[in-house]
Protein backbone atom coordinates (compact mmCIF):
# COMPACT_ATOMS: atom_id res chain seq x y z
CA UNK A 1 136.74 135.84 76.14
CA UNK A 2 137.61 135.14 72.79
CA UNK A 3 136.21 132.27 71.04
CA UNK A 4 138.50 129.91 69.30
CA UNK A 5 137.59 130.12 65.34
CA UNK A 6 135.45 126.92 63.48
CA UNK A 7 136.03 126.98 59.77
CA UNK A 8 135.09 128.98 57.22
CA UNK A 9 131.08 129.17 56.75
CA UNK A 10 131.70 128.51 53.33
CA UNK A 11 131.92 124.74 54.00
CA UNK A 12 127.79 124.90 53.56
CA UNK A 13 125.93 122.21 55.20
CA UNK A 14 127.87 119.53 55.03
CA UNK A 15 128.92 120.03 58.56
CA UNK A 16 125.37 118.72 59.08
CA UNK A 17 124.66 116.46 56.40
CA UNK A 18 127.53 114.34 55.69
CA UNK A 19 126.09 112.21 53.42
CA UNK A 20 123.08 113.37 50.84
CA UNK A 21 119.68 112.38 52.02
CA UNK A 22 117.56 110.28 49.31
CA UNK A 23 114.81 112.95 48.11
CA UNK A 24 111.57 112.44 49.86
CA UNK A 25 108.27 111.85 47.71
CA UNK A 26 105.14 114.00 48.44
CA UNK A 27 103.12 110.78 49.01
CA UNK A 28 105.36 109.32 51.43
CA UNK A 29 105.54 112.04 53.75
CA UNK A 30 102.10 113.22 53.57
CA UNK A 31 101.13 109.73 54.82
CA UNK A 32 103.79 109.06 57.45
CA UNK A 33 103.45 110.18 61.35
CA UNK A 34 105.74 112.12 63.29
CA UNK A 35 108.43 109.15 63.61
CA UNK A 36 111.69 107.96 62.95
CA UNK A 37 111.01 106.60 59.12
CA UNK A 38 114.14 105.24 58.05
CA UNK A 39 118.05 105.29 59.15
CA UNK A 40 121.02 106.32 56.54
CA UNK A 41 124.06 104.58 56.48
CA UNK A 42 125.37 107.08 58.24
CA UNK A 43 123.17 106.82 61.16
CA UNK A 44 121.31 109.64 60.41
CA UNK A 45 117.93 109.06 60.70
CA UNK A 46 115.00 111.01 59.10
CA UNK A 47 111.92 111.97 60.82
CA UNK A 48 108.87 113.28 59.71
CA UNK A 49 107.65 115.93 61.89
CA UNK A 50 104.21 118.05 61.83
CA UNK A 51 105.74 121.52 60.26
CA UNK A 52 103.07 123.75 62.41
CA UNK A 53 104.67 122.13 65.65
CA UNK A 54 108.31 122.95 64.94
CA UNK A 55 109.70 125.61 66.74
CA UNK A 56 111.22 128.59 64.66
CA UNK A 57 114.96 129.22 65.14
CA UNK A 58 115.54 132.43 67.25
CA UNK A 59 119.02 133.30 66.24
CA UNK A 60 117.28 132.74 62.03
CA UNK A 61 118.93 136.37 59.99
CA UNK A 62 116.45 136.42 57.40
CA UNK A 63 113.26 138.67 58.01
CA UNK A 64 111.31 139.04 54.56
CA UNK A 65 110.38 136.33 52.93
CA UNK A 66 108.76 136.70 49.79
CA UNK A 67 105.16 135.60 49.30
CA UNK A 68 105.68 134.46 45.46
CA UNK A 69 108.96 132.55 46.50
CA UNK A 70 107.24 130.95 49.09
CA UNK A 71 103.89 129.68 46.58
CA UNK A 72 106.35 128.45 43.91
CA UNK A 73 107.80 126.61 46.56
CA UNK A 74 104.91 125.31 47.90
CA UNK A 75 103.46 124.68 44.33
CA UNK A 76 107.07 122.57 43.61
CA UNK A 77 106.38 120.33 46.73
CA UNK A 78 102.77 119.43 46.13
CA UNK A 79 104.03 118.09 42.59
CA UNK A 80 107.59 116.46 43.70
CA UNK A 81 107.71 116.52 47.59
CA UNK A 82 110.30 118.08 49.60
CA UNK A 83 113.43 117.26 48.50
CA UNK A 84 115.76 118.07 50.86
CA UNK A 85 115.00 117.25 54.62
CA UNK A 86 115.27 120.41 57.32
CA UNK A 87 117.90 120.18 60.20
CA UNK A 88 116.17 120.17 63.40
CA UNK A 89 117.59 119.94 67.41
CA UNK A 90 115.42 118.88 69.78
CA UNK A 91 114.33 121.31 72.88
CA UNK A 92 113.17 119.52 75.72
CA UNK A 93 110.13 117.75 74.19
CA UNK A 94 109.82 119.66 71.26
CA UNK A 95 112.27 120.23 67.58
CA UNK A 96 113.81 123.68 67.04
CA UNK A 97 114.83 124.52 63.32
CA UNK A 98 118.04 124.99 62.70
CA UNK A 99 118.01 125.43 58.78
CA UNK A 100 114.99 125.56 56.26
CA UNK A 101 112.64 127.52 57.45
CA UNK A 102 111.18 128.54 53.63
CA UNK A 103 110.88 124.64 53.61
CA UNK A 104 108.94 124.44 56.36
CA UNK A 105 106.80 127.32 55.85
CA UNK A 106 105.85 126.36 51.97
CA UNK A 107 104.93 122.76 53.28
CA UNK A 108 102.36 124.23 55.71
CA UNK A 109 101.00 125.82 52.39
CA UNK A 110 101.26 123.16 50.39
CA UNK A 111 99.19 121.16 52.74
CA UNK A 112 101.53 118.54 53.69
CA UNK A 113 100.94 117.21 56.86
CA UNK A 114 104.60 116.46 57.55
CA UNK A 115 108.10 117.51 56.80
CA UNK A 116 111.47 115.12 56.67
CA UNK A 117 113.76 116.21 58.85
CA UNK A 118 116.92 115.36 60.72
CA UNK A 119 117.55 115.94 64.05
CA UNK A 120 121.26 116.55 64.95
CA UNK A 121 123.03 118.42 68.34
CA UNK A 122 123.51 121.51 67.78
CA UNK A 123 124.72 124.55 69.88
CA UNK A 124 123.17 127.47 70.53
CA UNK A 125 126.43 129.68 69.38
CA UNK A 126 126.05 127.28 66.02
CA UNK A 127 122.27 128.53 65.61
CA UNK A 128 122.93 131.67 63.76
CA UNK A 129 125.86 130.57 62.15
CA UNK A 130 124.08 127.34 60.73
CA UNK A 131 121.54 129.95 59.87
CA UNK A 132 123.57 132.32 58.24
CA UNK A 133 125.27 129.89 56.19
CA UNK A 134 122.00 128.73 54.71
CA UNK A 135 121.17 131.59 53.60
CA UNK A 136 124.43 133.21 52.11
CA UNK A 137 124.92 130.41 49.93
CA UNK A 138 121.11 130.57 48.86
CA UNK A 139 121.36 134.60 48.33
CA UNK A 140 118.01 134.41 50.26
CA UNK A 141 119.03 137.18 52.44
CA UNK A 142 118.87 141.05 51.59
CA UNK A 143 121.27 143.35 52.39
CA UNK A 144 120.04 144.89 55.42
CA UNK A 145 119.27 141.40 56.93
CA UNK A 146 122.71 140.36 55.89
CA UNK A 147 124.36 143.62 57.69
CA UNK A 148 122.53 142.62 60.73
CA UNK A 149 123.53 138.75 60.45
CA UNK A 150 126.68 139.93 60.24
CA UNK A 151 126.86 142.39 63.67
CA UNK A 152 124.96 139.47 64.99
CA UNK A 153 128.17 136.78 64.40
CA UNK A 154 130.32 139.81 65.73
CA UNK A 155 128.80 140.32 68.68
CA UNK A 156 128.54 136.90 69.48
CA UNK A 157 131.73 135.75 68.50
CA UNK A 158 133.57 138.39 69.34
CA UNK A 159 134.93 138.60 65.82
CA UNK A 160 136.44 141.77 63.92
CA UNK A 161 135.35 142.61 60.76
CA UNK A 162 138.65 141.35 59.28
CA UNK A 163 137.72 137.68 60.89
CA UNK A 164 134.51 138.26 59.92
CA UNK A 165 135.25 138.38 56.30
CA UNK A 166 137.42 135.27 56.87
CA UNK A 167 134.40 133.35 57.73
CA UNK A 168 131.83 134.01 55.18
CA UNK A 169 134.33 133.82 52.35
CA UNK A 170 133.87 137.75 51.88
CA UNK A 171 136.26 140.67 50.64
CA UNK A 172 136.81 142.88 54.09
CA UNK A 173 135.63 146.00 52.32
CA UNK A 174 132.75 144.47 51.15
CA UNK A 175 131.69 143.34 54.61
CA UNK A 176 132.54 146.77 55.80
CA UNK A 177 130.45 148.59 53.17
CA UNK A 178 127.14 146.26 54.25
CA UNK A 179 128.16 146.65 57.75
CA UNK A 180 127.71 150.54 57.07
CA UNK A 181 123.90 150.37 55.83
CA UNK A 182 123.00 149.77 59.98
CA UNK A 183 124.20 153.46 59.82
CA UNK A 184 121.13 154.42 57.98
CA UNK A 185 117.48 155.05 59.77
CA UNK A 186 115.55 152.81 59.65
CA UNK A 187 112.65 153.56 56.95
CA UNK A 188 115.85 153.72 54.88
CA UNK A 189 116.72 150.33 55.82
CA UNK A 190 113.19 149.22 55.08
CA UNK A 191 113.67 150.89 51.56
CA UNK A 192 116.72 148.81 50.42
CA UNK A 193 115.44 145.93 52.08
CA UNK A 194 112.33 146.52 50.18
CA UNK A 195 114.40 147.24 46.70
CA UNK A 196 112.88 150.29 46.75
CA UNK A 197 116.41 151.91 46.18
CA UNK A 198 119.75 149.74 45.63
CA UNK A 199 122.65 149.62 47.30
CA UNK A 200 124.64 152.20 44.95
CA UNK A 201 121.66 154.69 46.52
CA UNK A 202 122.19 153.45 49.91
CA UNK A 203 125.78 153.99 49.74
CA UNK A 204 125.24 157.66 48.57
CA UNK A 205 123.32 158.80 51.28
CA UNK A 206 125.56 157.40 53.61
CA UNK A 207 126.97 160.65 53.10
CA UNK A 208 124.66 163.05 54.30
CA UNK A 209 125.20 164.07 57.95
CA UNK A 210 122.09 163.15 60.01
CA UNK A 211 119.32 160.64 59.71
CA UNK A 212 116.98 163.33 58.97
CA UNK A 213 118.67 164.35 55.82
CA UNK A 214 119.11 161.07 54.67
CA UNK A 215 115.65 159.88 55.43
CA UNK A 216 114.13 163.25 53.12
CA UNK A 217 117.09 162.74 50.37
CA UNK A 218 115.71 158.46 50.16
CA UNK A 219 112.30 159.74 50.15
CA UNK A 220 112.78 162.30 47.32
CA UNK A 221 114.87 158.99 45.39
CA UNK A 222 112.11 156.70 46.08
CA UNK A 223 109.54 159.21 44.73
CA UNK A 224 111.35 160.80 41.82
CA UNK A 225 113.17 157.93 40.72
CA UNK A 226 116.60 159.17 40.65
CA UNK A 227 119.39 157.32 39.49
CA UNK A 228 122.58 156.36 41.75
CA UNK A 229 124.75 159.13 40.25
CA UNK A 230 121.68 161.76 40.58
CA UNK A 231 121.76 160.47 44.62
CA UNK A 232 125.22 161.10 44.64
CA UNK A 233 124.65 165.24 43.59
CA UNK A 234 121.89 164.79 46.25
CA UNK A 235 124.20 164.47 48.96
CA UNK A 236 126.59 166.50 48.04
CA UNK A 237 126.34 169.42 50.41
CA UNK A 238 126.15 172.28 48.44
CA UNK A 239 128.14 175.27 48.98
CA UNK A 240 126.33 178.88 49.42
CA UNK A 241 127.77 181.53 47.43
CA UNK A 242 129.65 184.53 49.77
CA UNK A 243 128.40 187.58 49.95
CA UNK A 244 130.54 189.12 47.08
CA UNK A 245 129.14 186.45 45.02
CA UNK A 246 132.39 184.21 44.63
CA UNK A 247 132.27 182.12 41.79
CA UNK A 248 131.39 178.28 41.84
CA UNK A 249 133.92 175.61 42.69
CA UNK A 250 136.40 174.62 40.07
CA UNK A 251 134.09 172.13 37.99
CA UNK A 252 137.49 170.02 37.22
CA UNK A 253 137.51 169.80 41.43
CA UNK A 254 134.28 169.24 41.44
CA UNK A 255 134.49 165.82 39.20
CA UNK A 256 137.76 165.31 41.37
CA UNK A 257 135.57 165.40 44.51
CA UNK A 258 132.41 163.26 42.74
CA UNK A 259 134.58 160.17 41.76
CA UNK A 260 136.06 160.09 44.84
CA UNK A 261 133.34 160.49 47.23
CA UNK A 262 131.98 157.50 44.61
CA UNK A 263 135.08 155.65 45.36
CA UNK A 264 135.05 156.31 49.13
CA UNK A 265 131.43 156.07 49.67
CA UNK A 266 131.94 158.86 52.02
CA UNK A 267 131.79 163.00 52.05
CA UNK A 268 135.08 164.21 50.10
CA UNK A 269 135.99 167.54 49.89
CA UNK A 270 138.93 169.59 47.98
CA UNK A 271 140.30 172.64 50.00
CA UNK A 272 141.74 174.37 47.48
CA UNK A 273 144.37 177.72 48.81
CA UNK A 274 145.89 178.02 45.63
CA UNK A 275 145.66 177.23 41.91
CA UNK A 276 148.26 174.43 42.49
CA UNK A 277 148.39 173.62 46.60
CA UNK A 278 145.36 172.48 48.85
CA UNK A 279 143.71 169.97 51.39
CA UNK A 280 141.36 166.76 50.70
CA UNK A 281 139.12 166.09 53.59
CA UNK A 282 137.61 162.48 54.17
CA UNK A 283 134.58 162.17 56.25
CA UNK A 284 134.58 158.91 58.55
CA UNK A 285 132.10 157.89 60.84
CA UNK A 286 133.45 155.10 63.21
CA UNK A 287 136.52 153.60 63.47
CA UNK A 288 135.78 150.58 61.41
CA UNK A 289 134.69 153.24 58.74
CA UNK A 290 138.20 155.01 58.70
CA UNK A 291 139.55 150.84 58.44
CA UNK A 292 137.37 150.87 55.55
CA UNK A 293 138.39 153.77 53.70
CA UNK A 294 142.30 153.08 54.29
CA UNK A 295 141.79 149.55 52.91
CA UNK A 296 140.69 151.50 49.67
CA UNK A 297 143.17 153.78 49.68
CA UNK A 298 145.85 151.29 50.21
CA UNK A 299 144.54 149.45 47.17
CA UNK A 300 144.20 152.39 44.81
């Protein structure tokens, strides 16, 4: 059943936080317990919860979190406090994060005791959402953890990718083209997650044919450090030479085919039959994929 749409994400937080929340010293909430401390205007009230005791949130997109981020977090709260109270829910008799988990986990390392925090209903469809939204507007996530946030919110919203894009405040192709790096195997993942090789190189070896060739070709990138366009010649599939020894591909086809399998981010290839007639074939590899690649097109 489809679900009836709820605003852009790129509203932020203030679905949850209506009105800002006075910044909270280090010395206050190292020293207060695990109570209600004090009630906004707006009725909500902040709490100051034991970090080690709140529960993660399960639906939370980001996986990596950076070690250095997280100290020069930590090192900013031990001087000034946390300045910007979590969102919690509460589970039964415990609190479930809903948004700030690098919050959370740089106060455990700072050595704070307790975290502000304010507890408001929220849904379990809103989890990732709430989640997501966090983290888009931070740029905390990286692509591959993105991609999957996003197939997440599809698959359990039941959006397309055109909605999709609707609701993060996204071009469609550019949802499409992170959508496509779930295509790649995983150590590949891992290596643009990783910034071992960019996006430019992920998008280039989308264009091999199996995972196997486009596991070797990131390997070979990762260890020779080639550049995006020397990635590109990578993947091109290279032709063998018949047995007469036919001569090489039209180079003027050849930078045809290069700048548009660049434009594309897919396999191109120029059929020629005749020095002025021929066929251009377009790989696609799903159905949103062929969307993709006619959005393009229809641009161009």
């Amino acid at each position: 059943m489809a679900n009836p749409k709820k605003g852009g994400l790129g509203r932020g937080l203030g679905a949850l936080i209506s009105n800002p929340v006075k910044p909270v010293e280090q010395s206050v909430a190292a020293s207060a317990p695990a109570v209600v401390h004090a009630e906004e205007p707006n009725g909500d009230r902040i709490l100051y919860l034991d970090p080690h005791a709140i529960k993660p949130n399960p639906k939370q997109p980001r996986m990596h979190f950076s070690e250095e981020g997280l100290e020069e977090l930590a090192a900013s709260i031990r001087r000034e406090g946390v300045q910007e109270p979590v969102i919690v829910r509460k589970q039964g008799n415990d609190f479930e994060l809903v948004s700030g988990e690098r919050r959370v986990r740089a106060t455990i390392m700072a050595g704070l005791e307790t975290v502000p925090a304010i507890c408001r209903e929220v849904s379990d469809s809103d989890m990732l959402r709430l989640g997501l939204v966090e983290n888009i507007q931070r740029e905390n996530l990286n692509a591959v953890e993105l991609a999957k946030a996003y197939q997440m919110l599809i698959d359990e919203f039941n959006w397309t990718q055109e909605q999709l894009a609707d609701e993060v405040g996204k071009k469609r192709a550019t949802v499409a083209n992170t959508l496509r790096l779930l295509n790649l195997p995983g150590d590949v993942q891992a290596r643009v997650a990783d910034e071992s090789i960019s996006m430019g190189h992920a998008r280039a070896l989308l264009a091999l044919s199996t995972p196997a060739a486009m596991s070797a070709a990131c390997r070979r990138v990762v260890q020779e450090g080639l550049s995006v366009r020397q990635a590109e010649k990578l993947a091109t599939p290279q032709k063998p030479k018949g047995k007469s020894g036919s001569a090489a591909k039209d180079p003027n086809l050849q930078t045809i085919e290069d700048q548009l399998r660049r434009r594309l981010a897919t396999r191109v290839s120029l059929r020629p039959s005749s020095p002025t007639k021929g066929k251009i074939e377009i790989e696609y590899f799903t159905l949103d994929d062929l969307e993709r690649i006619l959005d393009i097109l229809k641009k161009s």
